[in-house]
PDB file of N, CA and C in Angstrom:
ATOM      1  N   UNK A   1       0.818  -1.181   0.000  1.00  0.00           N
ATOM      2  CA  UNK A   1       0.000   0.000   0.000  1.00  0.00           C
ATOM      3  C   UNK A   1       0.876   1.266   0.000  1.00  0.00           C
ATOM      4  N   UNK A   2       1.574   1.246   0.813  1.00  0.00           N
ATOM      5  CA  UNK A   2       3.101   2.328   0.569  1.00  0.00           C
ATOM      6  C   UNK A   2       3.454   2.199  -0.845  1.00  0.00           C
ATOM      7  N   UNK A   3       3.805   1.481  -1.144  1.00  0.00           N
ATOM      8  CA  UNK A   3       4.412   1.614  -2.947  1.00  0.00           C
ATOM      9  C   UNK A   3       3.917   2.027  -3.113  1.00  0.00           C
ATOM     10  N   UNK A   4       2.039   1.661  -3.073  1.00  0.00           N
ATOM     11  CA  UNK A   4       1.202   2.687  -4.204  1.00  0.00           C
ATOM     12  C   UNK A   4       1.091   3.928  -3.948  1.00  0.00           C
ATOM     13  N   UNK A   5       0.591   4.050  -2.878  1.00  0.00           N
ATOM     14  CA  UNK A   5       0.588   5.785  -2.434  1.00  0.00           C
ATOM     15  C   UNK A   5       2.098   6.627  -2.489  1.00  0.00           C
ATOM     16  N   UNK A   6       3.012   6.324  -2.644  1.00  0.00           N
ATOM     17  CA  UNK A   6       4.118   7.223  -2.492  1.00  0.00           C
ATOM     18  C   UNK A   6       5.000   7.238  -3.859  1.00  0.00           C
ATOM     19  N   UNK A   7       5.224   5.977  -4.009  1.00  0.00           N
ATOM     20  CA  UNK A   7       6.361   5.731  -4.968  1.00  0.00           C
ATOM     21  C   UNK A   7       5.100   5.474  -6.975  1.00  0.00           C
ATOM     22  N   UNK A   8       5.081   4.796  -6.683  1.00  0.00           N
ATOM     23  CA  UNK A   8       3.852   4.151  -8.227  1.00  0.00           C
ATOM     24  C   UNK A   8       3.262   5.346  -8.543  1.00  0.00           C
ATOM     25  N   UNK A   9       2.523   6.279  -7.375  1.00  0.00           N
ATOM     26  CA  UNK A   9       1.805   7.399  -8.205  1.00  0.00           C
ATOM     27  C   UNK A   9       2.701   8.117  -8.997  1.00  0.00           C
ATOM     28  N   UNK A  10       3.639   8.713  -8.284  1.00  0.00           N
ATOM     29  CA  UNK A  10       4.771   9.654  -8.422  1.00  0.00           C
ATOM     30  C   UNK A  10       5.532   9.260 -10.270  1.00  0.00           C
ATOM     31  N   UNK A  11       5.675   7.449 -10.045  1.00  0.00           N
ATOM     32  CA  UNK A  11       6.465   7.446 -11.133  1.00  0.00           C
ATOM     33  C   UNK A  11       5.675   7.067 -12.394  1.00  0.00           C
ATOM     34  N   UNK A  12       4.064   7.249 -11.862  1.00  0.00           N
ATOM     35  CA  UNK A  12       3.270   6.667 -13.102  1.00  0.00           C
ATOM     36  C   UNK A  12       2.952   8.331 -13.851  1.00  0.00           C
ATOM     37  N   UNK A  13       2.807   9.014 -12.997  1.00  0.00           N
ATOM     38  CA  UNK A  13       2.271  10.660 -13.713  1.00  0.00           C
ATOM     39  C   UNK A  13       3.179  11.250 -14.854  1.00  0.00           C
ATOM     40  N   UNK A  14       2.334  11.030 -15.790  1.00  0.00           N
ATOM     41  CA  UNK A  14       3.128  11.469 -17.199  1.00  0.00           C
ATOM     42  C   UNK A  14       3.722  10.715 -17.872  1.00  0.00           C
ATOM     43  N   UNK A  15       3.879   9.071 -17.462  1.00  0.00           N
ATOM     44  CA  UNK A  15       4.687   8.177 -17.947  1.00  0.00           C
ATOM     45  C   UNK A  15       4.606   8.080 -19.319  1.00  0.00           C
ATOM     46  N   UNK A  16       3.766   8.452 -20.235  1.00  0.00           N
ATOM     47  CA  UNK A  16       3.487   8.290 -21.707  1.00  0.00           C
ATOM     48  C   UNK A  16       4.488   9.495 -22.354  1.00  0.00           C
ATOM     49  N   UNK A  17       4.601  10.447 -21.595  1.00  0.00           N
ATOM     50  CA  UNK A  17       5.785  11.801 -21.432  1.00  0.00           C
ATOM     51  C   UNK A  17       7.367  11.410 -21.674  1.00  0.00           C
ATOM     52  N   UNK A  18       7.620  10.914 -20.371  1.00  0.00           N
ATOM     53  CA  UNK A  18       8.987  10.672 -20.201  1.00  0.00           C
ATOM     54  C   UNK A  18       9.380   9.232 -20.156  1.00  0.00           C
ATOM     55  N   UNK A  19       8.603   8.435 -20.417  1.00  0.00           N
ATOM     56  CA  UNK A  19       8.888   7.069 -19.729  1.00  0.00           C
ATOM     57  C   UNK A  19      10.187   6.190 -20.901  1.00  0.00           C
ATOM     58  N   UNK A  20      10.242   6.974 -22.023  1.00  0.00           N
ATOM     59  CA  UNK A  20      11.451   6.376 -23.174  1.00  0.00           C
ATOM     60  C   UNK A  20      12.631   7.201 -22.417  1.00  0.00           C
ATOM     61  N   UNK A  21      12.326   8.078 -21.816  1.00  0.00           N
ATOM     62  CA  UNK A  21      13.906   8.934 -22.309  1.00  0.00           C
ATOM     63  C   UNK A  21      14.471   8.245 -20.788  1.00  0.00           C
ATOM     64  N   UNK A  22      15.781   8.801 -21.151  1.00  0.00           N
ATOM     65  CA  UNK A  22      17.394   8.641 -20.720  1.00  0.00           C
ATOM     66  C   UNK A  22      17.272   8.284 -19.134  1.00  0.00           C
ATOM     67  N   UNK A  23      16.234   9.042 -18.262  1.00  0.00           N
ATOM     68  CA  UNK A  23      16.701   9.288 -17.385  1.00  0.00           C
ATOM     69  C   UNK A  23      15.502   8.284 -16.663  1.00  0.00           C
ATOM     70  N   UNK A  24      14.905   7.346 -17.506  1.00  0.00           N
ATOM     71  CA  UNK A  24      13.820   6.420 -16.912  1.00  0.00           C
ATOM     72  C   UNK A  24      14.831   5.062 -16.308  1.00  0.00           C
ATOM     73  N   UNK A  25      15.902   5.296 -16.672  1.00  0.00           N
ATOM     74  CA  UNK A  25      16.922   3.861 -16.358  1.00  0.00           C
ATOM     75  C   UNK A  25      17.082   4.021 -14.864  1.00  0.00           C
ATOM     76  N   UNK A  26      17.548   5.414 -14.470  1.00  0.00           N
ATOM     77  CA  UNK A  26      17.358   5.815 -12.848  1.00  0.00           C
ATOM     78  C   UNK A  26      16.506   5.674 -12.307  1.00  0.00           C
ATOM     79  N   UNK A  27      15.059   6.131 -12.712  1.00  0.00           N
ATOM     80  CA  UNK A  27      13.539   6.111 -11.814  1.00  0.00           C
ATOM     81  C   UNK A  27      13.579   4.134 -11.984  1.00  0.00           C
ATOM     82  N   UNK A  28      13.585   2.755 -12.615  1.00  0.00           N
ATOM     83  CA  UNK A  28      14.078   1.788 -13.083  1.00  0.00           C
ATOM     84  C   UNK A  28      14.612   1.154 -11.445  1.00  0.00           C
ATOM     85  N   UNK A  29      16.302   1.925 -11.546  1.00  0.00           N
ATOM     86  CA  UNK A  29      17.096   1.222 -10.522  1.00  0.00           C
ATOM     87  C   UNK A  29      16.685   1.570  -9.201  1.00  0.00           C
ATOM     88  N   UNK A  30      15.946   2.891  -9.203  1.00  0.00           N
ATOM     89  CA  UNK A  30      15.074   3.559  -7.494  1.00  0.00           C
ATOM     90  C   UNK A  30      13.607   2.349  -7.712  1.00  0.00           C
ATOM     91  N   UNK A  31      13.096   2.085  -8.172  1.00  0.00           N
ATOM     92  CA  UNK A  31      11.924   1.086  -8.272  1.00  0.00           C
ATOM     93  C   UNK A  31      12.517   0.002  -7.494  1.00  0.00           C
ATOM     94  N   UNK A  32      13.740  -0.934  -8.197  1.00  0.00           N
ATOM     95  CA  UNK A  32      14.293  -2.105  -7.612  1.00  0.00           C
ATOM     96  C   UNK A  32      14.579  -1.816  -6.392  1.00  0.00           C
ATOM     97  N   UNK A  33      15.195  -0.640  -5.948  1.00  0.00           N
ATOM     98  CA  UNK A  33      15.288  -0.715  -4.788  1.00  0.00           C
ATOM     99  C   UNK A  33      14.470  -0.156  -3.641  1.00  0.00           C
ATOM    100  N   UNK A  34      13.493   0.038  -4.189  1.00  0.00           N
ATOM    101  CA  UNK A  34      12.334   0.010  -2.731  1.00  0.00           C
ATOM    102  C   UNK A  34      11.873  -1.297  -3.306  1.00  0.00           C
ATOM    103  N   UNK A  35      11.987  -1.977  -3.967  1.00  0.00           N
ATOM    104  CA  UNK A  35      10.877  -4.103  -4.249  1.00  0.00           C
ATOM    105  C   UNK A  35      12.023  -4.435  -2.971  1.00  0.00           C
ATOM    106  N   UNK A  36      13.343  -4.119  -3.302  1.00  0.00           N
ATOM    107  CA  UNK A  36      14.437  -4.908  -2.467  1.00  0.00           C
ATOM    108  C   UNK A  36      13.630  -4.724  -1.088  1.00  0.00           C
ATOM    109  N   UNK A  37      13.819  -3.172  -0.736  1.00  0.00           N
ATOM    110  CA  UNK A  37      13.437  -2.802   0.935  1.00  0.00           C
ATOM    111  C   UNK A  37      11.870  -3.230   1.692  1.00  0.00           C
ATOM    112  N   UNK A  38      11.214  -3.690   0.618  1.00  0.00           N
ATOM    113  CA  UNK A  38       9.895  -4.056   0.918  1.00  0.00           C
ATOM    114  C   UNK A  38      10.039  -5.519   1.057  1.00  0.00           C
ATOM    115  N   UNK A  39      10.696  -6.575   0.202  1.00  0.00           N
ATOM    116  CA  UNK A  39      10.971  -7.454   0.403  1.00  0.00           C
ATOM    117  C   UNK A  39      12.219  -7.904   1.530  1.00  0.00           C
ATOM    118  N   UNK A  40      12.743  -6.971   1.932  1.00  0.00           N
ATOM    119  CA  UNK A  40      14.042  -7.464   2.430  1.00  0.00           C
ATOM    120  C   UNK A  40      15.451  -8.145   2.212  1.00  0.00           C
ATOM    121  N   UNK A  41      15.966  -7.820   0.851  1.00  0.00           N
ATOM    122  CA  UNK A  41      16.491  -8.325   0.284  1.00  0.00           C
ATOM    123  C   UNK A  41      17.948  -7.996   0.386  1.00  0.00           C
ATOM    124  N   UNK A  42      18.711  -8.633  -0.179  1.00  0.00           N
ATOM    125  CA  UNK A  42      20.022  -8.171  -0.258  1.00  0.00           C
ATOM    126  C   UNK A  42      20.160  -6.982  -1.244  1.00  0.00           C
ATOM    127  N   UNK A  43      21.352  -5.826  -1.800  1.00  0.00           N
ATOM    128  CA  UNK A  43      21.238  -4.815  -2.488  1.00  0.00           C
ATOM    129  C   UNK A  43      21.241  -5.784  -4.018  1.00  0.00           C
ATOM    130  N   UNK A  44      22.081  -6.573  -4.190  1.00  0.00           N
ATOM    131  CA  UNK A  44      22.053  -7.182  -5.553  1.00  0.00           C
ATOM    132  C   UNK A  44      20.955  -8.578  -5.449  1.00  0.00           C
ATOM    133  N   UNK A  45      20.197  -8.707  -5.238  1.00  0.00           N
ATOM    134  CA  UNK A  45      19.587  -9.978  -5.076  1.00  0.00           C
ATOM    135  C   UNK A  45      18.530  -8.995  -6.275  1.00  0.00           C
ATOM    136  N   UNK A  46      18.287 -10.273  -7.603  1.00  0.00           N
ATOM    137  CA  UNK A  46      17.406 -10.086  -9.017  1.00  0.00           C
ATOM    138  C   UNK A  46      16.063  -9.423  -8.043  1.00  0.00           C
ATOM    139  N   UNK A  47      15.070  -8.937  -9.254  1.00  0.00           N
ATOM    140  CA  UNK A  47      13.901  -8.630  -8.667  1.00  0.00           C
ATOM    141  C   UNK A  47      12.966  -9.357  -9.428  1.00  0.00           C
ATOM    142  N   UNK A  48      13.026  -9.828 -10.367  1.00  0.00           N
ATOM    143  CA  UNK A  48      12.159 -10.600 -11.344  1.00  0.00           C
ATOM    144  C   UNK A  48      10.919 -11.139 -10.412  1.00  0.00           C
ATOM    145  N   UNK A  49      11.353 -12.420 -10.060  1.00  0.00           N
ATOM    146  CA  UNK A  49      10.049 -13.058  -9.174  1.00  0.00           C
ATOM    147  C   UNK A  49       9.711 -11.833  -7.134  1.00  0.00           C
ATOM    148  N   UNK A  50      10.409 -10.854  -7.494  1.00  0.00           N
ATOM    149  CA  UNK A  50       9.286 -10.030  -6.215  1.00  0.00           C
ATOM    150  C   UNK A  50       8.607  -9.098  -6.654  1.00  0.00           C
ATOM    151  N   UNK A  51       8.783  -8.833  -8.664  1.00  0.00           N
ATOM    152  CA  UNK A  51       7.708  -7.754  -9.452  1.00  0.00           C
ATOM    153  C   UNK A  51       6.728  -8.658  -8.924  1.00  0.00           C
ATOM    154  N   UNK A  52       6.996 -10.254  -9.490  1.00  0.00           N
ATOM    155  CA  UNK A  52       5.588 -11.286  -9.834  1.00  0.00           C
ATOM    156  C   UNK A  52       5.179 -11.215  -7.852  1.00  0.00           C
ATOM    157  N   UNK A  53       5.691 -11.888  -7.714  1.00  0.00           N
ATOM    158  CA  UNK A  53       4.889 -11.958  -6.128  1.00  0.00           C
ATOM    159  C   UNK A  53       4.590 -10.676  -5.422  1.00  0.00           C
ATOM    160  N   UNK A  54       5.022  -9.347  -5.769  1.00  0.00           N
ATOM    161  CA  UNK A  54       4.105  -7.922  -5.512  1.00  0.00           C
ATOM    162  C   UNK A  54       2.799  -7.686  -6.416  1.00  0.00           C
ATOM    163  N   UNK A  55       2.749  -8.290  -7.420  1.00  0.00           N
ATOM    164  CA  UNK A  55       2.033  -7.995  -8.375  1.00  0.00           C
ATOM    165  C   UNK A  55       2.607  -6.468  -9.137  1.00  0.00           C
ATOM    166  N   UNK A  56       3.506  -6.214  -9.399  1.00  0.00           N
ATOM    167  CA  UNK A  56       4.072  -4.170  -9.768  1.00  0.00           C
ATOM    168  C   UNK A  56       4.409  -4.869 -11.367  1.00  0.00           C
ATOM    169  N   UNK A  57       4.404  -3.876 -11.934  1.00  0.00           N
ATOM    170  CA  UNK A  57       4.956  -3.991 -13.564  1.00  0.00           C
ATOM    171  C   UNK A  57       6.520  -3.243 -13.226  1.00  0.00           C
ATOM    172  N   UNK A  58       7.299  -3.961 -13.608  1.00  0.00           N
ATOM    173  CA  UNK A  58       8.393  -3.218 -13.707  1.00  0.00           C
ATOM    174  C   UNK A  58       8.347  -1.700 -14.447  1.00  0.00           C
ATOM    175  N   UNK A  59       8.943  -0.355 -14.227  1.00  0.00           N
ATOM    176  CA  UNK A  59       8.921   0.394 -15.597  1.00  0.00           C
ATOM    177  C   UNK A  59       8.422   0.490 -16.874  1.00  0.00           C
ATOM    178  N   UNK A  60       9.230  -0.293 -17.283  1.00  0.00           N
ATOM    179  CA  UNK A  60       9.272  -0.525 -18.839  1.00  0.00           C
ATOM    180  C   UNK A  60       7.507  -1.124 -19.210  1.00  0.00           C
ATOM    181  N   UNK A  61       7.337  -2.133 -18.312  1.00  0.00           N
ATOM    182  CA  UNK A  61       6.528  -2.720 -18.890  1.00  0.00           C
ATOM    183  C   UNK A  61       4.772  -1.594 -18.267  1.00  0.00           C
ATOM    184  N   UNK A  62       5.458  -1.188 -17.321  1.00  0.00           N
ATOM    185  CA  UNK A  62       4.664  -0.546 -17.196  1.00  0.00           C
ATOM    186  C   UNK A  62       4.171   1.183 -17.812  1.00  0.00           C
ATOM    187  N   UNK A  63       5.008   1.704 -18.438  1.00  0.00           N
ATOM    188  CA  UNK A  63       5.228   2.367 -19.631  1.00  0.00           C
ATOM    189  C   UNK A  63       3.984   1.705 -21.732  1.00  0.00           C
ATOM    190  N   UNK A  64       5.052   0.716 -21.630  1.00  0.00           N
ATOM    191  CA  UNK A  64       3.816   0.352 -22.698  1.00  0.00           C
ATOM    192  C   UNK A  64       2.468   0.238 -22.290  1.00  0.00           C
ATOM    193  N   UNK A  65       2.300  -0.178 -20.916  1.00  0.00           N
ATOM    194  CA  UNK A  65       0.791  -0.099 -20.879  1.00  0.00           C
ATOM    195  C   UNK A  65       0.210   0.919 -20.863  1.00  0.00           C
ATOM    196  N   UNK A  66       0.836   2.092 -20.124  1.00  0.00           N
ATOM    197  CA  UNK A  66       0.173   3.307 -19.868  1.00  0.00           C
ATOM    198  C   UNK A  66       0.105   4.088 -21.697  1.00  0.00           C
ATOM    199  N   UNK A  67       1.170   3.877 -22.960  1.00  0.00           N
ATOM    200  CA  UNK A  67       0.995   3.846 -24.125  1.00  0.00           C
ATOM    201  C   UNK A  67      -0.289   3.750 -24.629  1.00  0.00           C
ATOM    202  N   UNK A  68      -0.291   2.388 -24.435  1.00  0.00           N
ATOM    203  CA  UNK A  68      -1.352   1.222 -25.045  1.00  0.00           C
ATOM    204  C   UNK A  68      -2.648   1.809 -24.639  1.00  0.00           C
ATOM    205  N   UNK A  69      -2.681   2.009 -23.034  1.00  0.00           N
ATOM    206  CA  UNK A  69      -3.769   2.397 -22.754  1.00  0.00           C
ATOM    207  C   UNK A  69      -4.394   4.113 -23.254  1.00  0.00           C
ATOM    208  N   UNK A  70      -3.037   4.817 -23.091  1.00  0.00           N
ATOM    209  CA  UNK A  70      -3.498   5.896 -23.700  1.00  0.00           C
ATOM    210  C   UNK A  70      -4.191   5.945 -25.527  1.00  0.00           C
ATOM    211  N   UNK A  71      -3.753   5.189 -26.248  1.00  0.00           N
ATOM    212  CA  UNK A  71      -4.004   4.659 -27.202  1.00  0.00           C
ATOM    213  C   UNK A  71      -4.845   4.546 -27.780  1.00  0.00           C
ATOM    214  N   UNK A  72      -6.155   3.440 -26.677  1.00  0.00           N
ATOM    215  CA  UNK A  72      -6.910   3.240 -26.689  1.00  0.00           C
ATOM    216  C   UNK A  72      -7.996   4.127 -26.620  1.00  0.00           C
ATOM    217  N   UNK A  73      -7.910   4.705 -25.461  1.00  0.00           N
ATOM    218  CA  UNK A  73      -8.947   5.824 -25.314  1.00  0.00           C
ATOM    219  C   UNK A  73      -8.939   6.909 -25.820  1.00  0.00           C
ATOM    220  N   UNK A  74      -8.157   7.017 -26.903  1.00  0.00           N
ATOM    221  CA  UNK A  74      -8.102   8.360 -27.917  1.00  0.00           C
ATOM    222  C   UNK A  74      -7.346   7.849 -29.562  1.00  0.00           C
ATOM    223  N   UNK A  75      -8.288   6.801 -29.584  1.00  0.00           N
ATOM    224  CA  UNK A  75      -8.721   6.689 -30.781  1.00  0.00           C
ATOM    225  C   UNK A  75      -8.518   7.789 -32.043  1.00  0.00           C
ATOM    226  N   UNK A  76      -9.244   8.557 -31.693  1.00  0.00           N
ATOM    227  CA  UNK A  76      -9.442  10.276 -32.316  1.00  0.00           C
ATOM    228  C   UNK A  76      -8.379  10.896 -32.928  1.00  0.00           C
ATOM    229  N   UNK A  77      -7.494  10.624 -31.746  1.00  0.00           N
ATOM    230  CA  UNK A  77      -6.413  11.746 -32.145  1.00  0.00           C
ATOM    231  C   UNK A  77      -5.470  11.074 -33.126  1.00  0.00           C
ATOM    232  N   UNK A  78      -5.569   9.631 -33.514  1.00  0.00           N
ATOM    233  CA  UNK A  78      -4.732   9.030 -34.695  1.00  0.00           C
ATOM    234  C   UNK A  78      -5.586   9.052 -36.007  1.00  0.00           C
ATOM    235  N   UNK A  79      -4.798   8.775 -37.352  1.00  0.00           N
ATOM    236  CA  UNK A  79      -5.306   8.856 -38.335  1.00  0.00           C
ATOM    237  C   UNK A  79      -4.966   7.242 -38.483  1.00  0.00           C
ATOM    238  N   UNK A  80      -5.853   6.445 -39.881  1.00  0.00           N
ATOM    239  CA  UNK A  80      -5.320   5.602 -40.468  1.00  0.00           C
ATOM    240  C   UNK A  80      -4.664   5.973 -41.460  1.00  0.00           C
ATOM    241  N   UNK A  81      -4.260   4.642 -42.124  1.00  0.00           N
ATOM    242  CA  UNK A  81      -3.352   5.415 -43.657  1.00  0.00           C
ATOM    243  C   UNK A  81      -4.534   6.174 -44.833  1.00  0.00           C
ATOM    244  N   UNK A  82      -5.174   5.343 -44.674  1.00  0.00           N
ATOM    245  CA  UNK A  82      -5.897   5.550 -45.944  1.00  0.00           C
ATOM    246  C   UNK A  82      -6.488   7.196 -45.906  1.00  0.00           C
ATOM    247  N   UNK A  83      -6.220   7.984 -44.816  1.00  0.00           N
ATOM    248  CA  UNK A  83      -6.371   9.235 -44.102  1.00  0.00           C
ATOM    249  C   UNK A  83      -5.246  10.208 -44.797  1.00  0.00           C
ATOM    250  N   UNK A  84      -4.450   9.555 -44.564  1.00  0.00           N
ATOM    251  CA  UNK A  84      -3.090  10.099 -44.612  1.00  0.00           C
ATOM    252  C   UNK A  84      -2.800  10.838 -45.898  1.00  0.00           C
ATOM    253  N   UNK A  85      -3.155   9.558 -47.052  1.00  0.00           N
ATOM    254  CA  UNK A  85      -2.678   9.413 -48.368  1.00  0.00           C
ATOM    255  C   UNK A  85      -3.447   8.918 -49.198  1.00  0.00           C
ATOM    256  N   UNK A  86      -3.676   8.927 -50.638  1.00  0.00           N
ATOM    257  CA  UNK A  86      -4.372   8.311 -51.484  1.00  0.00           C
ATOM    258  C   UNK A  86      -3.628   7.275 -52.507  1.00  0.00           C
ATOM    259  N   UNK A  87      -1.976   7.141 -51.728  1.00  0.00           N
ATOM    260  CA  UNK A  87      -1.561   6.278 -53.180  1.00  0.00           C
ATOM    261  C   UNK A  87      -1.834   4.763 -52.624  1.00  0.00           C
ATOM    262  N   UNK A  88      -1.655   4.288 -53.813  1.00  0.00           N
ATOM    263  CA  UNK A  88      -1.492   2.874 -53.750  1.00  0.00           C
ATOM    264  C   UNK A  88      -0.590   1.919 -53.053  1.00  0.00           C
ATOM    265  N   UNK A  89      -0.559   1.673 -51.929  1.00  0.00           N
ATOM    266  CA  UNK A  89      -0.014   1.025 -51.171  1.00  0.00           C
ATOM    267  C   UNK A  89       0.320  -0.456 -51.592  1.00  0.00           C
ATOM    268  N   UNK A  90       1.626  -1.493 -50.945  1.00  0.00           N
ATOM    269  CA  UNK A  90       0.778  -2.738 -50.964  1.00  0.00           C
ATOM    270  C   UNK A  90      -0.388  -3.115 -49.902  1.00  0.00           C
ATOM    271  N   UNK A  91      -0.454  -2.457 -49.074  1.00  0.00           N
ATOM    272  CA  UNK A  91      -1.968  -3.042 -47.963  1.00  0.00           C
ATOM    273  C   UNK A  91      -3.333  -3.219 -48.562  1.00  0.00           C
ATOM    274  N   UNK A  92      -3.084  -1.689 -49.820  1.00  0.00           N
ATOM    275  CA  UNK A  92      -4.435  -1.974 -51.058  1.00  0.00           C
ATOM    276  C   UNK A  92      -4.563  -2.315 -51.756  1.00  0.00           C
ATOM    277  N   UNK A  93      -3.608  -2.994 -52.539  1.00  0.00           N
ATOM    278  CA  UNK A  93      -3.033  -3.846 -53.007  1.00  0.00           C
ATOM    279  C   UNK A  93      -4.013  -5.372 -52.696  1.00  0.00           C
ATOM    280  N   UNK A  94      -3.399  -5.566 -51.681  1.00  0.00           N
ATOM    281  CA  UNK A  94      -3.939  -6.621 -50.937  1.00  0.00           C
ATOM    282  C   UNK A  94      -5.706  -7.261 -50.549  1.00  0.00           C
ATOM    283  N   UNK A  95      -5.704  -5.831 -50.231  1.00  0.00           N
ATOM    284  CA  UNK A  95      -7.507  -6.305 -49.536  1.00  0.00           C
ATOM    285  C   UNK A  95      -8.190  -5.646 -50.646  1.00  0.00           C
ATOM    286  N   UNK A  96      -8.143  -5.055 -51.955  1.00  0.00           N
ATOM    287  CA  UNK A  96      -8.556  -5.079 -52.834  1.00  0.00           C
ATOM    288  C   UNK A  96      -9.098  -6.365 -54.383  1.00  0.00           C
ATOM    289  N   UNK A  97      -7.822  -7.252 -53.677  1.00  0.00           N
ATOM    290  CA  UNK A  97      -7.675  -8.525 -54.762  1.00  0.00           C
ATOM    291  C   UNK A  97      -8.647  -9.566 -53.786  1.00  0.00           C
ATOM    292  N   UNK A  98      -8.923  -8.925 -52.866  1.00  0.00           N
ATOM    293  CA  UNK A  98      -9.353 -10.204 -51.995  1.00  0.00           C
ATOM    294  C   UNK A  98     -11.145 -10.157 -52.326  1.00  0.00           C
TER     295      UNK A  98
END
């Protein structure tokens, strides 16, 4: 419940923002080490199976979702191709012969 309220909010706000660039490798290695201090761990002991047994998305993975999800719910603001452009693609190509 601490993770969530202190640390997760903090590093989820804006994540669709900053979550590629440079300096997400740091917010990354500060994540592992509050899983360590919550779990009790040694400083180098992996974190893999205490993401899974916290239930937390690591960063990264938690980054594409917040993507994905943004994605989703704004539909709108993307174009398809066929929007874009009028040439002949192979995609029309394709579902045209079909």
């Amino acid at each position: 419940m601490i993770y969530c309220a202190y640390f997760h909010s903090a590093m989820t706000y804006r994540l669709i923002f900053w979550g590629n660039s440079t300096q997400s490798v740091n917010i990354f290695k500060l994540q592992k080490r509050i899983i360590r201090l919550i779990m009790g761990t040694k400083p180098k002991d992996f974190c893999t199976e205490f993401f899974k047994t916290l239930q937390i998305l690591p960063l990264a993975s938690q980054y594409i979702l917040s993507v994905a999800l943004f994605m989703i719910h704004n539909k709108d603001l993307f174009k398809i191709d066929s929007e874009l452009h009028k040439f002949n693609t192979k995609g029309n190509l394709i579902s045209s012969n079909q």
